[in-house]
C-alpha atoms as a PDB file:
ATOM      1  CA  UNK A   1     110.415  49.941 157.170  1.00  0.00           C
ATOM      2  CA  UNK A   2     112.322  52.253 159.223  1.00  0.00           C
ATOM      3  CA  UNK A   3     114.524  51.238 162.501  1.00  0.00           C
ATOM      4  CA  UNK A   4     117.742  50.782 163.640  1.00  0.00           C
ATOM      5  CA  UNK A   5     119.248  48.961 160.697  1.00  0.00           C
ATOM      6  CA  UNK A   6     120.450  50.532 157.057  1.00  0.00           C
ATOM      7  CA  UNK A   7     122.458  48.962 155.295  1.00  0.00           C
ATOM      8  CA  UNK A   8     123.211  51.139 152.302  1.00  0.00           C
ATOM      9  CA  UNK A   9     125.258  54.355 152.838  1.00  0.00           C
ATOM     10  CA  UNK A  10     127.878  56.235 150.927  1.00  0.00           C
ATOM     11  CA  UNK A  11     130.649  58.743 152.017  1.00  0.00           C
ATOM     12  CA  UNK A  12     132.967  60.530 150.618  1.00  0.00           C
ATOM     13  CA  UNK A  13     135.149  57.583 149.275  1.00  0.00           C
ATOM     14  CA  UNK A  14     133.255  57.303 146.400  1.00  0.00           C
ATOM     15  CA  UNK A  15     130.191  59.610 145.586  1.00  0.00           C
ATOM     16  CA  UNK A  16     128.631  60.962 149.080  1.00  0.00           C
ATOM     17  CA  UNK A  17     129.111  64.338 150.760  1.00  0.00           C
ATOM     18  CA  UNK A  18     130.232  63.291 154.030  1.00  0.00           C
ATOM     19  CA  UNK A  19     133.278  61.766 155.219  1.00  0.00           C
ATOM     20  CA  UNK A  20     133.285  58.319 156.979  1.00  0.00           C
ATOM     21  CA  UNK A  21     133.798  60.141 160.289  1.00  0.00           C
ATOM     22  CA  UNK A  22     130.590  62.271 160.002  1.00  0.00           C
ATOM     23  CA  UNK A  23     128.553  59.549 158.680  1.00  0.00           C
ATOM     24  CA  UNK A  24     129.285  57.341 161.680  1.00  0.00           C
ATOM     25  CA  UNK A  25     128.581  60.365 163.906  1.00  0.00           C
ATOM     26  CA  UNK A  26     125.069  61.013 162.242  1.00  0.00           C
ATOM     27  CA  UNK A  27     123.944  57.615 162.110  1.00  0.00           C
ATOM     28  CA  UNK A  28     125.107  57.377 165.756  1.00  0.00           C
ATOM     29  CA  UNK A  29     122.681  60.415 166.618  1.00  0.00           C
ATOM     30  CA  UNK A  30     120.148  59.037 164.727  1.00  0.00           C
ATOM     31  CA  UNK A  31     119.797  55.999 166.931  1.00  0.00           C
ATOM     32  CA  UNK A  32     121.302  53.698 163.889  1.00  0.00           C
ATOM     33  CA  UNK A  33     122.775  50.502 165.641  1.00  0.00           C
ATOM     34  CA  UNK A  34     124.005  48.293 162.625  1.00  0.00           C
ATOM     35  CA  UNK A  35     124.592  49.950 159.425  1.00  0.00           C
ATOM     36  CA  UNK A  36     127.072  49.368 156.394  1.00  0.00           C
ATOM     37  CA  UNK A  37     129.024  51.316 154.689  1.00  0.00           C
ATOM     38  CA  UNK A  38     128.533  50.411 150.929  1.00  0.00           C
ATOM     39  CA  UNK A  39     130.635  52.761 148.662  1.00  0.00           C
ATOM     40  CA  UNK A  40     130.887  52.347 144.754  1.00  0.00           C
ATOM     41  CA  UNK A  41     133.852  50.225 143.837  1.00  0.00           C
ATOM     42  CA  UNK A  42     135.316  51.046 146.995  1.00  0.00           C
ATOM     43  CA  UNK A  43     136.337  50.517 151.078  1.00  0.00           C
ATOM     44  CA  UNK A  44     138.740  53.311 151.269  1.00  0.00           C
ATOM     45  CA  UNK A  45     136.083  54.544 153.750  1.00  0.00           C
ATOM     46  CA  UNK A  46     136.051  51.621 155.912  1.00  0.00           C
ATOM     47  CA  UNK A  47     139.484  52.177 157.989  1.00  0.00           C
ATOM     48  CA  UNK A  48     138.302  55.561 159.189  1.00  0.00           C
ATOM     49  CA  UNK A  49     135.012  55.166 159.311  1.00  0.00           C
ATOM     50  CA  UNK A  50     135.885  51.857 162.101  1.00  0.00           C
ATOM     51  CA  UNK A  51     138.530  54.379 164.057  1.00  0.00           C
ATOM     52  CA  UNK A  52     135.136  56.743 164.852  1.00  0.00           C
ATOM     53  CA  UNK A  53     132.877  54.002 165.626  1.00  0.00           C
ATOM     54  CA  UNK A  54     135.100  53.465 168.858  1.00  0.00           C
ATOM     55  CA  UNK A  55     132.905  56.485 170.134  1.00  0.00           C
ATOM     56  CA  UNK A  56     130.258  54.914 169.549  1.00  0.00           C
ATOM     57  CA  UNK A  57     129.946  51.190 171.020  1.00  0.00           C
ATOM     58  CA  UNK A  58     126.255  50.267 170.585  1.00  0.00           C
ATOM     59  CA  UNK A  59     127.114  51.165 166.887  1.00  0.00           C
ATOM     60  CA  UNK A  60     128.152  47.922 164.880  1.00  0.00           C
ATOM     61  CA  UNK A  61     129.814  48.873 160.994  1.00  0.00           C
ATOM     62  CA  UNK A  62     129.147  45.943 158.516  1.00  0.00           C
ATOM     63  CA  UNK A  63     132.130  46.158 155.787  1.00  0.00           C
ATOM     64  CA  UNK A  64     129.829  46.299 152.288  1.00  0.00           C
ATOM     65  CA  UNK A  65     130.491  47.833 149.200  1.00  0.00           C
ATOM     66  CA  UNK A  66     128.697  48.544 145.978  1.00  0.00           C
ATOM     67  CA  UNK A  67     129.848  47.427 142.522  1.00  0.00           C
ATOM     68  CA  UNK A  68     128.690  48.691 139.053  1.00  0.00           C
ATOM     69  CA  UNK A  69     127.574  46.019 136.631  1.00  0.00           C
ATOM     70  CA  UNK A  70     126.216  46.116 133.210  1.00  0.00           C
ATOM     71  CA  UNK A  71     123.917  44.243 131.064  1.00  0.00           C
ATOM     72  CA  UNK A  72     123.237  44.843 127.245  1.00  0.00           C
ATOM     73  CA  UNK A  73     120.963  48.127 127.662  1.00  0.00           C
ATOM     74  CA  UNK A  74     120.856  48.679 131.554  1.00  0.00           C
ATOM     75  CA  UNK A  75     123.423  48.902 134.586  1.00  0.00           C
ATOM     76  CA  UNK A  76     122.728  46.766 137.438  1.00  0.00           C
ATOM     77  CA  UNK A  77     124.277  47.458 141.049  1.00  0.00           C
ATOM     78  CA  UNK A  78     125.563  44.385 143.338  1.00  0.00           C
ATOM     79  CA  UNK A  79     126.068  45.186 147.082  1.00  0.00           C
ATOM     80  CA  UNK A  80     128.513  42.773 148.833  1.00  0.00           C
ATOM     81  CA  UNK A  81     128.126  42.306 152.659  1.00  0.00           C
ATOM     82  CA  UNK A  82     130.881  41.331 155.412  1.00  0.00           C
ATOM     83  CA  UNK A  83     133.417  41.234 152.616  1.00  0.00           C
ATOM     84  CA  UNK A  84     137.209  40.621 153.926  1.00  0.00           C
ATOM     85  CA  UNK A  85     138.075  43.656 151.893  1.00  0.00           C
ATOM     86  CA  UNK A  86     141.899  43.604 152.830  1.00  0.00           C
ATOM     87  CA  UNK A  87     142.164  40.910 150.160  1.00  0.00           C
ATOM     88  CA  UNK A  88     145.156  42.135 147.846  1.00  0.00           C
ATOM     89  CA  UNK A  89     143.684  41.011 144.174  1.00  0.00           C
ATOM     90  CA  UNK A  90     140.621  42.524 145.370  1.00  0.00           C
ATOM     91  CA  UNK A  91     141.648  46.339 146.010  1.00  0.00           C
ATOM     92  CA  UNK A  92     143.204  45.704 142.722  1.00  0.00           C
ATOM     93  CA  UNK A  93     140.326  45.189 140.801  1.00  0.00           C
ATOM     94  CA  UNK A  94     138.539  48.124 142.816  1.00  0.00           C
ATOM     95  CA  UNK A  95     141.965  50.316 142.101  1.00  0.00           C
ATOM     96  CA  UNK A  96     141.387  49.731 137.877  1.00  0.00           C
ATOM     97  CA  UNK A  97     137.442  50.449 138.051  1.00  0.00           C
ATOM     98  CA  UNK A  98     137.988  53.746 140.061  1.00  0.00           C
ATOM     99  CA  UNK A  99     141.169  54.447 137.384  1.00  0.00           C
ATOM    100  CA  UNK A 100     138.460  54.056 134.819  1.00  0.00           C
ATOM    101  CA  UNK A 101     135.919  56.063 137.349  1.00  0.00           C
ATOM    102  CA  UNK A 102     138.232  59.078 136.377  1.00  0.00           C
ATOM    103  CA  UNK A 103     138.679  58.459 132.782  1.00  0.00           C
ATOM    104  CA  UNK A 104     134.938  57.862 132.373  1.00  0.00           C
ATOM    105  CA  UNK A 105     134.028  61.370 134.070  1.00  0.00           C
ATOM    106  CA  UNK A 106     136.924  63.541 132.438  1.00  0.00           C
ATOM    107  CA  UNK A 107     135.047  62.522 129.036  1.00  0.00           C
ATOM    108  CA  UNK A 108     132.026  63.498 130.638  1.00  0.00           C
ATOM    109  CA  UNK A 109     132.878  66.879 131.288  1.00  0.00           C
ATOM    110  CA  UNK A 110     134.753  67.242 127.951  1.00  0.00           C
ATOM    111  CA  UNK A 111     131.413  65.675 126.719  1.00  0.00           C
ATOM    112  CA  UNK A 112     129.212  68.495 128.631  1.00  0.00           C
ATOM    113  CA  UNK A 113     131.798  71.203 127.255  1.00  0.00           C
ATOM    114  CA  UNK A 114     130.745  70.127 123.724  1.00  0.00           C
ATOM    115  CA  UNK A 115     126.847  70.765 124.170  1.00  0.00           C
ATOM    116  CA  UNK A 116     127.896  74.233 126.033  1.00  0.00           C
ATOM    117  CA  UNK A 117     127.588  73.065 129.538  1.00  0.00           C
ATOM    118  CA  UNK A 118     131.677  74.160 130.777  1.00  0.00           C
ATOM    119  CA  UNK A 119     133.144  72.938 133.701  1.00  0.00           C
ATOM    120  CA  UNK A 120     136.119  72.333 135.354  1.00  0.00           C
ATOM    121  CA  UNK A 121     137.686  69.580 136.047  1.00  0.00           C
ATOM    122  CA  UNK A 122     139.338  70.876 138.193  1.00  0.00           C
ATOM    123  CA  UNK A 123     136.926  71.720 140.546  1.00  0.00           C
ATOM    124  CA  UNK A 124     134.503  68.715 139.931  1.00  0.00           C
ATOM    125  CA  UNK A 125     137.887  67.113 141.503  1.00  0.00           C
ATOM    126  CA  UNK A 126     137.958  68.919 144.369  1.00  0.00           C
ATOM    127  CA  UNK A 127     134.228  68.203 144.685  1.00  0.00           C
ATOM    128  CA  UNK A 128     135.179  64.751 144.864  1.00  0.00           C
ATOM    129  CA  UNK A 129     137.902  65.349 146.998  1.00  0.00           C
ATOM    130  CA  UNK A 130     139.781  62.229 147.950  1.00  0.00           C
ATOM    131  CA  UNK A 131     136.989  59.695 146.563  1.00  0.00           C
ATOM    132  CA  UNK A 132     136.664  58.206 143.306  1.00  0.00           C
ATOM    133  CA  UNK A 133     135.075  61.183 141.318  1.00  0.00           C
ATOM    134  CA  UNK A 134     131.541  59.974 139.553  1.00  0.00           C
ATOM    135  CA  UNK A 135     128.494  61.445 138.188  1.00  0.00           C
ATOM    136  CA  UNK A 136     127.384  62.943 141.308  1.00  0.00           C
ATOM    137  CA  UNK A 137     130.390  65.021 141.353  1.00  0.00           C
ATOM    138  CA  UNK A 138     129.759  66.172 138.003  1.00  0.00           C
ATOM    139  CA  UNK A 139     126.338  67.199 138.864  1.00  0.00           C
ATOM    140  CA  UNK A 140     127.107  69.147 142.186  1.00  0.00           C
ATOM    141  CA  UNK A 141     129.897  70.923 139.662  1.00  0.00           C
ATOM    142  CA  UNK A 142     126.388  71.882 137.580  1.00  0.00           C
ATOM    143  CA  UNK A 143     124.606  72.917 140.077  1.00  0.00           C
ATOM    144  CA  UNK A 144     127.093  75.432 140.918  1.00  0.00           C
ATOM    145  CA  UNK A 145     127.642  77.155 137.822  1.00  0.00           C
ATOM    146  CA  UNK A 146     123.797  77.360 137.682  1.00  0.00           C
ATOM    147  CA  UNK A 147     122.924  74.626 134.732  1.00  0.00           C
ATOM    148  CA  UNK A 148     120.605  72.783 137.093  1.00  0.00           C
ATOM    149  CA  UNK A 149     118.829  73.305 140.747  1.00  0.00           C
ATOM    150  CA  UNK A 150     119.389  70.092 142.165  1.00  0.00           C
ATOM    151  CA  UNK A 151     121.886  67.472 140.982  1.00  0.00           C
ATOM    152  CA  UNK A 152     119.683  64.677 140.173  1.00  0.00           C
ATOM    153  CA  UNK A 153     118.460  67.159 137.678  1.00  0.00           C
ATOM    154  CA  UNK A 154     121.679  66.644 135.700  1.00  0.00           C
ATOM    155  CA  UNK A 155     121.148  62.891 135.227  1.00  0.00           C
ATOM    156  CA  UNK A 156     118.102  62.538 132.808  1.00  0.00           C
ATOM    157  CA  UNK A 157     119.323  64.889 129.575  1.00  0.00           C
ATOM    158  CA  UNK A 158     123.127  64.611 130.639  1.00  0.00           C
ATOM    159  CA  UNK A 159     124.601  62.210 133.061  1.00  0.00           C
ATOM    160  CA  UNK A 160     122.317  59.579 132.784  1.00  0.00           C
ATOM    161  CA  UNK A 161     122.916  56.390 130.856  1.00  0.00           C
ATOM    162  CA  UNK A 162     120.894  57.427 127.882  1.00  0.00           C
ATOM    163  CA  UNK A 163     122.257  61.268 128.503  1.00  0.00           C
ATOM    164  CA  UNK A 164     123.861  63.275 125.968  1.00  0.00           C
ATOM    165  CA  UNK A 165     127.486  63.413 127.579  1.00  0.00           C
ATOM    166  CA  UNK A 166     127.156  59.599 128.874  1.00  0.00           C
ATOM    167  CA  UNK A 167     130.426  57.879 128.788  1.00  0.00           C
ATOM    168  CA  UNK A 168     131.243  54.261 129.120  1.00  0.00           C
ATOM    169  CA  UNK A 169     133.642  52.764 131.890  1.00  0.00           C
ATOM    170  CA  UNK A 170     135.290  49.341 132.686  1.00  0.00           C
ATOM    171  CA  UNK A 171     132.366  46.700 132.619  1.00  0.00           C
ATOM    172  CA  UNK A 172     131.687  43.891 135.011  1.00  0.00           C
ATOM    173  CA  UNK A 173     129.108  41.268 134.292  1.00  0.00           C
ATOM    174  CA  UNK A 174     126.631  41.196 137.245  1.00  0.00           C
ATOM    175  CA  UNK A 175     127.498  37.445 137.267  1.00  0.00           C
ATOM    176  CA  UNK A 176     131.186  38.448 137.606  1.00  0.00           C
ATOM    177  CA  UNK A 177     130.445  40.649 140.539  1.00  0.00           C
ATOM    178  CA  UNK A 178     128.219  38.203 141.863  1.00  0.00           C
ATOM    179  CA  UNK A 179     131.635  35.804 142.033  1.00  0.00           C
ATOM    180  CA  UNK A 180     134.206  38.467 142.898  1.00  0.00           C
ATOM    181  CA  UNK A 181     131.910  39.133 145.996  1.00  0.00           C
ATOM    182  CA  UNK A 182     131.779  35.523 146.947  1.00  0.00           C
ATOM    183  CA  UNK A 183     135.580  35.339 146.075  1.00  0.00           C
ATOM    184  CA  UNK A 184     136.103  37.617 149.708  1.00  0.00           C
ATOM    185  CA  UNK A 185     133.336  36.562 151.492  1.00  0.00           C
ATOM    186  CA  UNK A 186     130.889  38.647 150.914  1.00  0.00           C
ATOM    187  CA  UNK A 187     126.940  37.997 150.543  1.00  0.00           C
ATOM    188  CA  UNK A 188     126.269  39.462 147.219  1.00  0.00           C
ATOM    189  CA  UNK A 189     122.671  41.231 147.556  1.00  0.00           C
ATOM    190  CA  UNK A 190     120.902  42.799 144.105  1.00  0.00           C
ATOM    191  CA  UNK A 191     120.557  47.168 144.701  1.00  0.00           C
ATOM    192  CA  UNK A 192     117.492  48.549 144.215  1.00  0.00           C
ATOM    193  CA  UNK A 193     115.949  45.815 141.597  1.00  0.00           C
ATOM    194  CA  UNK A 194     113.062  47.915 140.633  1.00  0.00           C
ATOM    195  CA  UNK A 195     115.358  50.277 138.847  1.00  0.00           C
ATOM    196  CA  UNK A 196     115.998  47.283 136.837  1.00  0.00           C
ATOM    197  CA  UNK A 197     114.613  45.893 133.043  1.00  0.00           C
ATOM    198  CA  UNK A 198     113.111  42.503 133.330  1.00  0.00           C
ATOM    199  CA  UNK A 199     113.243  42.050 137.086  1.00  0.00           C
ATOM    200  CA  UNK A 200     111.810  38.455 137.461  1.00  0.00           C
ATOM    201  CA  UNK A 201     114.177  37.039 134.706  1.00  0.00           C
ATOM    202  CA  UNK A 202     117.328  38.841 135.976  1.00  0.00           C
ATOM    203  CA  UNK A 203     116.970  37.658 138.990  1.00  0.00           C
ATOM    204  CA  UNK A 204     116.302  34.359 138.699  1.00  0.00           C
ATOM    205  CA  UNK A 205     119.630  34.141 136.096  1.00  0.00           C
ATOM    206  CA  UNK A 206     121.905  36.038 139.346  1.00  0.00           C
ATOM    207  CA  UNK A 207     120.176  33.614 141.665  1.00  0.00           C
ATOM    208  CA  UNK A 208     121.447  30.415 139.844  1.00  0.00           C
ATOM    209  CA  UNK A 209     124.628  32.414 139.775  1.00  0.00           C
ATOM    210  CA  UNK A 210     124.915  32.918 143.107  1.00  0.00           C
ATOM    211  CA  UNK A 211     123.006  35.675 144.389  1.00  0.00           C
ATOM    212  CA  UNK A 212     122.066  35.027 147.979  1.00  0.00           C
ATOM    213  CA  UNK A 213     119.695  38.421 148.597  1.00  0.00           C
ATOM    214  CA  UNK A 214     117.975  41.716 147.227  1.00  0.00           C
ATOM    215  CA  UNK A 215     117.230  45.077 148.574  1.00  0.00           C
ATOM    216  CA  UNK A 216     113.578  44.672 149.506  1.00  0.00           C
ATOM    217  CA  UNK A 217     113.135  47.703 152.246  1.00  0.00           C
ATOM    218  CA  UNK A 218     114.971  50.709 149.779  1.00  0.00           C
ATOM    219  CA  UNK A 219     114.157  54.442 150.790  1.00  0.00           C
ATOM    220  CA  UNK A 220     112.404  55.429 147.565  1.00  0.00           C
ATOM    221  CA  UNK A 221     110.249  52.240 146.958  1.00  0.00           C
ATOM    222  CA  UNK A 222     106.649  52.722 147.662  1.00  0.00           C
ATOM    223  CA  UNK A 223     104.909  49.964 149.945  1.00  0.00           C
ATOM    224  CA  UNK A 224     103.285  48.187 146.678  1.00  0.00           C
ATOM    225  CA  UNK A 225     106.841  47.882 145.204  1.00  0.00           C
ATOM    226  CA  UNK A 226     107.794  47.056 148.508  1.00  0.00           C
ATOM    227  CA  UNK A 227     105.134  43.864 148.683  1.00  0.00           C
ATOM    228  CA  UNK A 228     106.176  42.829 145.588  1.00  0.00           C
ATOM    229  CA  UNK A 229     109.876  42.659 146.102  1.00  0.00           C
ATOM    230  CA  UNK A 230     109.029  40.823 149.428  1.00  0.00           C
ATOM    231  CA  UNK A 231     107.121  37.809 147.200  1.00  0.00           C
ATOM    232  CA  UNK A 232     109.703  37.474 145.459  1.00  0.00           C
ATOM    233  CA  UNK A 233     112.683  37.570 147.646  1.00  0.00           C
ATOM    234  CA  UNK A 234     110.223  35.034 148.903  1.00  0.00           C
ATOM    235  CA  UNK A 235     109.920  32.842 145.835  1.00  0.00           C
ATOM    236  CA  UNK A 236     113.728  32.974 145.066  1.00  0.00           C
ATOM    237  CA  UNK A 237     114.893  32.316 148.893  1.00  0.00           C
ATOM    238  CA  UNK A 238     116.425  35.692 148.837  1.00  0.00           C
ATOM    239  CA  UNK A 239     117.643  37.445 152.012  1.00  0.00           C
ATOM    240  CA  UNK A 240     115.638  40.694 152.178  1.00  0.00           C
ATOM    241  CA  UNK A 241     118.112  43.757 152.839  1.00  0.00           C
ATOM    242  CA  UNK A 242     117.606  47.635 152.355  1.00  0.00           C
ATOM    243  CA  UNK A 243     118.229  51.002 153.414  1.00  0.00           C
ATOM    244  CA  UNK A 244     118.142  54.525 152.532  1.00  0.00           C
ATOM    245  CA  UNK A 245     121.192  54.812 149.913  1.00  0.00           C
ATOM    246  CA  UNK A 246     122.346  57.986 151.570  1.00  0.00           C
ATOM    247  CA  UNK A 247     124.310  60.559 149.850  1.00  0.00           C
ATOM    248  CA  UNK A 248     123.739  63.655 150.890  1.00  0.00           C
ATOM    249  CA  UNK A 249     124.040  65.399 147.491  1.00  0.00           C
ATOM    250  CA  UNK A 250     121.260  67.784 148.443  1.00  0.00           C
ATOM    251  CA  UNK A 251     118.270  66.932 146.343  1.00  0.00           C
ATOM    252  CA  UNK A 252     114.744  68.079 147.849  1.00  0.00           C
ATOM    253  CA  UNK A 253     113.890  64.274 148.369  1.00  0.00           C
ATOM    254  CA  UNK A 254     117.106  62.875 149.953  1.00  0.00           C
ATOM    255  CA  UNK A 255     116.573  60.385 151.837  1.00  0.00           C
ATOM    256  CA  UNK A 256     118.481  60.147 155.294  1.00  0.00           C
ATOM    257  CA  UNK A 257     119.939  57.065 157.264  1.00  0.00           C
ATOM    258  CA  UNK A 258     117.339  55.449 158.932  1.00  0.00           C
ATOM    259  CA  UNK A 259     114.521  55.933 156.755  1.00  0.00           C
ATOM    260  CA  UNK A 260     114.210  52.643 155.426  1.00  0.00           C
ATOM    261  CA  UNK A 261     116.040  49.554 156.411  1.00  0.00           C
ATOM    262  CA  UNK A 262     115.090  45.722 157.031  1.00  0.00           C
ATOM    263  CA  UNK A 263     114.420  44.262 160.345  1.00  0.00           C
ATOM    264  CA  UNK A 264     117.264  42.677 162.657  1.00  0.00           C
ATOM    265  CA  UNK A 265     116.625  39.060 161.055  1.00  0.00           C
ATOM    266  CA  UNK A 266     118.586  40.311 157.788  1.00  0.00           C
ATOM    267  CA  UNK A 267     121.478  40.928 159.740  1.00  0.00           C
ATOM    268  CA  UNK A 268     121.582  37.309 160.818  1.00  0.00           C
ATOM    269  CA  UNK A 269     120.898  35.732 158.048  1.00  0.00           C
ATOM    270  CA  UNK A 270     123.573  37.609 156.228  1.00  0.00           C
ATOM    271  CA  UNK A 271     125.982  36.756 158.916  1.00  0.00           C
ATOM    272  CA  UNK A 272     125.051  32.842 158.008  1.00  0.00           C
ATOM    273  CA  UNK A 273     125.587  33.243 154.449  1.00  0.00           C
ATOM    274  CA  UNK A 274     128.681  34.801 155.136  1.00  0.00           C
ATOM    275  CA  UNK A 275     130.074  32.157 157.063  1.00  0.00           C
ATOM    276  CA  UNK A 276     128.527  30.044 154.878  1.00  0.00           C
ATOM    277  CA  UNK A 277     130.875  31.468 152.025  1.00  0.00           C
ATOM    278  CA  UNK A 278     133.995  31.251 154.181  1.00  0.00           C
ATOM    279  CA  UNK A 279     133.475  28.055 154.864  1.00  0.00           C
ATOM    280  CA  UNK A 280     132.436  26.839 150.964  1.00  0.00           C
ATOM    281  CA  UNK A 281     135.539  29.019 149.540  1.00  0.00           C
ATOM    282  CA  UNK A 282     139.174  27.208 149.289  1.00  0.00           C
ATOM    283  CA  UNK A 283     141.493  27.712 151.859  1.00  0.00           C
END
């Protein structure tokens, strides 16, 4: 479902290719009226990224973010909506996972060096710029020295979890990020859940953890896997959210803001569970 909603973008605070100034402006050209910026382990973004949206007033920024959990055998992503993101112990936490971010992808490319595949580190740094460098960056840094065409082409031999240079990083429980979320506010929502092992069972265990919604409406999701998320966002009284998961990384199939989203009922009913969470947390 496409419209004026997406609520899953990245910039250049973690792994996309533009910064939160140019995302704002190309959402804002694209008609986009509510949108949030969702960066991994991060809202670095989120300060400038508010400063250009003053250009813009029919455009309304919902503070998200996107954290990296794991589970034995498979990584599972937790999107947090209308966070209060200046909370101090929380931009902690975010500050060790992106330390770890780095360590995880200089082993990477000392991994990649090892299996003939040489890079710098250098430069996947400046490729990253002043985000928190990740696998993306690693690919782009591939693409350029010719070892792949496109940078998702990286990810299934190499970057990928079961890759040959894979590398582990700081681990969150999806439960714990389920409760950090709620901790400052936020609406914790599961990321693209058909990427996920044993869908029904995982979500029914986050649900009675907290979980309070689930991308439904995702850019690459066909309509069948589309229905069936619906049913059972449905059958777990789960708020239906989605967007397009923008990068920009360059990859044939991108998809761009505003090619999937959910319809304007999401955004209320995420602004009611957040308020919902202010009001339940202690003062």
């Amino acid at each position: 479902m496409a419209g004026e909603i997406d609520l899953h973008l990245h910039t250049t605070a973690s792994d996309g290719r533009l910064s939160p100034s140019e995302l704002v402006r190309l959402v804002a050209e694209q008609g986009l009226k509510q949108v949030s910026i969702s960066d991994h382990d991060s809202t670095e973004g989120l300060a400038e990224a508010y400063e250009e949206a003053k250009n813009f007033p029919d455009l309304r920024i919902i503070p998200g973010i996107e954290l990296s959990t794991d589970v034995p055998g498979d990584e599972i992503h937790m999107l947090g909506y209308f966070i209060q993101y200046g909370d101090i112990e929380f931009q902690e936490i975010l500050t060790r996972f992106r330390t770890g971010r780095l360590d995880r992808a200089k082993e990477m490319v000392e991994k990649l060096a090892t299996l003939g595949i040489v890079l710098s580190w250098e430069r996947v740094q400046e490729i990253a710029g002043d985000g928190s460098v990740g696998r993306p960056h690693i690919a782009l840094a591939m693409v350029e020295q010719g070892y792949c065409k496109e940078p998702k082409d990286a990810f299934p031999e190499y970057l990928g979890r079961n890759g040959l240079a894979y590398a582990e990083r700081p681990k969150m429980t999806p439960t714990e990020g389920v409760e950090m979320l709620r901790k400052v506010g936020g609406v914790p929502v599961l990321a693209h859940p058909a990427y996920m092992n044993e869908l029904e069972p995982n979500i029914a265990a986050l649900k009675e953890a907290g979980l309070m919604g689930m991308e439904v409406y995702y850019a690459k999701f066909d309509a069948d896997t589309v229905e069936q998320l619906r049913n059972l966002a449905d059958k777990y009284d789960l708020i239906p959210c989605g967007g397009s998961d923008f990068h920009g990384l360059g990859n044939a199939d991108d998809s761009l803001p505003g090619s999937a989203g959910p319809p304007p009922s999401t955004v209320e009913q995420l602004e009611e569970a957040a308020e919902f969470i202010t009001r339940s947390n202690p003062a």
